[in-house]
Protein backbone atom coordinates (compact mmCIF):
# COMPACT_ATOMS: atom_id res chain seq x y z
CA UNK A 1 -1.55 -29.12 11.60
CA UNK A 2 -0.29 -27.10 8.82
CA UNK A 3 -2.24 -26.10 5.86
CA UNK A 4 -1.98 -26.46 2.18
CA UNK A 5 -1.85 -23.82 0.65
CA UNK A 6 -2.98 -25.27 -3.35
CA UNK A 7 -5.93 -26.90 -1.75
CA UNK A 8 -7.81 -23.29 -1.99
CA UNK A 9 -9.04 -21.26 -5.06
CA UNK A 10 -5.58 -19.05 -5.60
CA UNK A 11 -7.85 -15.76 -4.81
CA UNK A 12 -8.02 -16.80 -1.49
CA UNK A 13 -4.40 -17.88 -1.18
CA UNK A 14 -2.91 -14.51 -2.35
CA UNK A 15 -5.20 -12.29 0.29
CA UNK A 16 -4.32 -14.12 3.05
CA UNK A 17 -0.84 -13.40 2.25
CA UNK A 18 -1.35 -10.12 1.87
CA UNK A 19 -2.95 -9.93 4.79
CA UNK A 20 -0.38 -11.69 6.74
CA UNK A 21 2.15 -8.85 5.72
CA UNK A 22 -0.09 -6.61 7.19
CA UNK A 23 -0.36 -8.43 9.97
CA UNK A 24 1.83 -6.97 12.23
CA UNK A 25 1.64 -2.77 13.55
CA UNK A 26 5.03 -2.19 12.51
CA UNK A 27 4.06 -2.86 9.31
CA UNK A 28 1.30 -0.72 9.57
CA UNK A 29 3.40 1.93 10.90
CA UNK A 30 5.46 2.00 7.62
CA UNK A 31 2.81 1.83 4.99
CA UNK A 32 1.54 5.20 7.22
CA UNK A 33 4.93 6.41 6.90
CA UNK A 34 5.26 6.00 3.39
CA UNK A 35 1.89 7.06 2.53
CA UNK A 36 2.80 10.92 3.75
CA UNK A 37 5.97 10.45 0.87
CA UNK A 38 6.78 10.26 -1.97
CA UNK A 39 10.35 8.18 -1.28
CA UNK A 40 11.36 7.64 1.89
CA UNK A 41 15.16 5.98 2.68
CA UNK A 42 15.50 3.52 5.59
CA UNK A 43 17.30 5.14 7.94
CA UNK A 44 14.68 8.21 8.16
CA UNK A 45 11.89 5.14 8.75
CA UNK A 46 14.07 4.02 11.67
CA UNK A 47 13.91 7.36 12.95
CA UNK A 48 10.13 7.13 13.54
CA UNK A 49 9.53 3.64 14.97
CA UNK A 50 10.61 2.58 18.26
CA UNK A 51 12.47 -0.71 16.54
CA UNK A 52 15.80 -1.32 15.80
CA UNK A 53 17.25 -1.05 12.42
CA UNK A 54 17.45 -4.64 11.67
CA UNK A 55 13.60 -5.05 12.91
CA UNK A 56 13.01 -2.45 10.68
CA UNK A 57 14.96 -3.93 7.28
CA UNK A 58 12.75 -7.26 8.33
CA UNK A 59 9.65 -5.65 8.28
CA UNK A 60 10.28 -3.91 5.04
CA UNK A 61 11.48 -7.15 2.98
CA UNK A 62 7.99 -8.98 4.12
CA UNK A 63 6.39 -6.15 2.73
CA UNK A 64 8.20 -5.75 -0.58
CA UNK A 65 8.28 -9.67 -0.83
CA UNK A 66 4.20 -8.81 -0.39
CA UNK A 67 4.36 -6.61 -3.37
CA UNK A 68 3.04 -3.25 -1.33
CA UNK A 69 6.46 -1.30 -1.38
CA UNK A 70 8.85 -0.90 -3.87
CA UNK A 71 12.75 -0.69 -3.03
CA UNK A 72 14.90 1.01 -5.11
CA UNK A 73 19.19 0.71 -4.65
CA UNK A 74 20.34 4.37 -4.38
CA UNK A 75 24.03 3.43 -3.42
CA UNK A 76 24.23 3.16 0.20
CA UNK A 77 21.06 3.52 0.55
CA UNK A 78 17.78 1.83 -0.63
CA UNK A 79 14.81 4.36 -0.49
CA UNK A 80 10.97 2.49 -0.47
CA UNK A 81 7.49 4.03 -1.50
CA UNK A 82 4.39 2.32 -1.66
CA UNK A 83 3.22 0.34 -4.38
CA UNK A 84 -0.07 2.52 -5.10
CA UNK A 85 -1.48 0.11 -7.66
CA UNK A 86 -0.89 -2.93 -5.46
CA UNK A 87 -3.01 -1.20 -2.64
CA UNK A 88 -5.61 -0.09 -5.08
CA UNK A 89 -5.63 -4.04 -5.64
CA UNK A 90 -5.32 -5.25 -1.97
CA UNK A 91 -8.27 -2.74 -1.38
CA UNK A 92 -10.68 -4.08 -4.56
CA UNK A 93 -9.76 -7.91 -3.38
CA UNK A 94 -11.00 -6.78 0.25
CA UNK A 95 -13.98 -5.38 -0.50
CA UNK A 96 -14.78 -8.31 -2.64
CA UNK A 97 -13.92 -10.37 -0.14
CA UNK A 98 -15.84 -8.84 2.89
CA UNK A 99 -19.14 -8.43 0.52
CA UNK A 100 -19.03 -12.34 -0.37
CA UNK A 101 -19.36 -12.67 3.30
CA UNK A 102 -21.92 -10.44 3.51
CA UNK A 103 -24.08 -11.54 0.62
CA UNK A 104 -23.40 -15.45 1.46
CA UNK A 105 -24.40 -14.83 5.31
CA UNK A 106 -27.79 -16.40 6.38
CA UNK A 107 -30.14 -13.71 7.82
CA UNK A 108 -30.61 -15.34 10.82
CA UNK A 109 -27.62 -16.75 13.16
CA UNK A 110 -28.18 -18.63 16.16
């Protein structure tokens, strides 16, 4: 049965899609990538997973689309580095998160 989406508070709709983008170790894999540069171009990223190029480009538009890397057009190429503030974000919206859980959890479970 799938879910709708606008049925929960929006806070709750934009984490889980941020945490579907990370969601998969490739994914991972690049935001570790890019984290060690400053730029990084697609081809050099290809290099260092064991994925092909087009499993690569994939993986990088679900992660732009997530708003964690930014792509910028340098002809042929397109070069990607992470989107600092949107992790500094992803990271405050976690920690929320997990401490609502914490504070909201009965101190006593079956």
């Amino acid at each position: 049965m799938p879910t709708k989406p606008q049925a929960f508070p929006q806070p709750l709709v934009t984490l889980a899609e941020l945490a579907k983008a990370l969601g998969h170790p490739a994914r991972l894999a690049i935001l570790h990538l890019l984290a060690g540069r400053s730029t990084c171009v697609c081809g050099q990223i290809v290099d260092e997973l064991p994925l092909a190029q087009a499993t690569v480009s994939q993986h990088l538009k679900v992660l732009k689309a997530a708003g964690l890397i930014q792509g910028e057009v340098d002809g042929p190429r397109v070069c990607y580095c992470l989107d600092r503030a949107a992790l500094a974000t992803l990271r405050d919206e976690l920690v929320a998160f997990v401490d609502s859980l914490a504070s909201d959890a009965p101190t006593t479970c079956c």
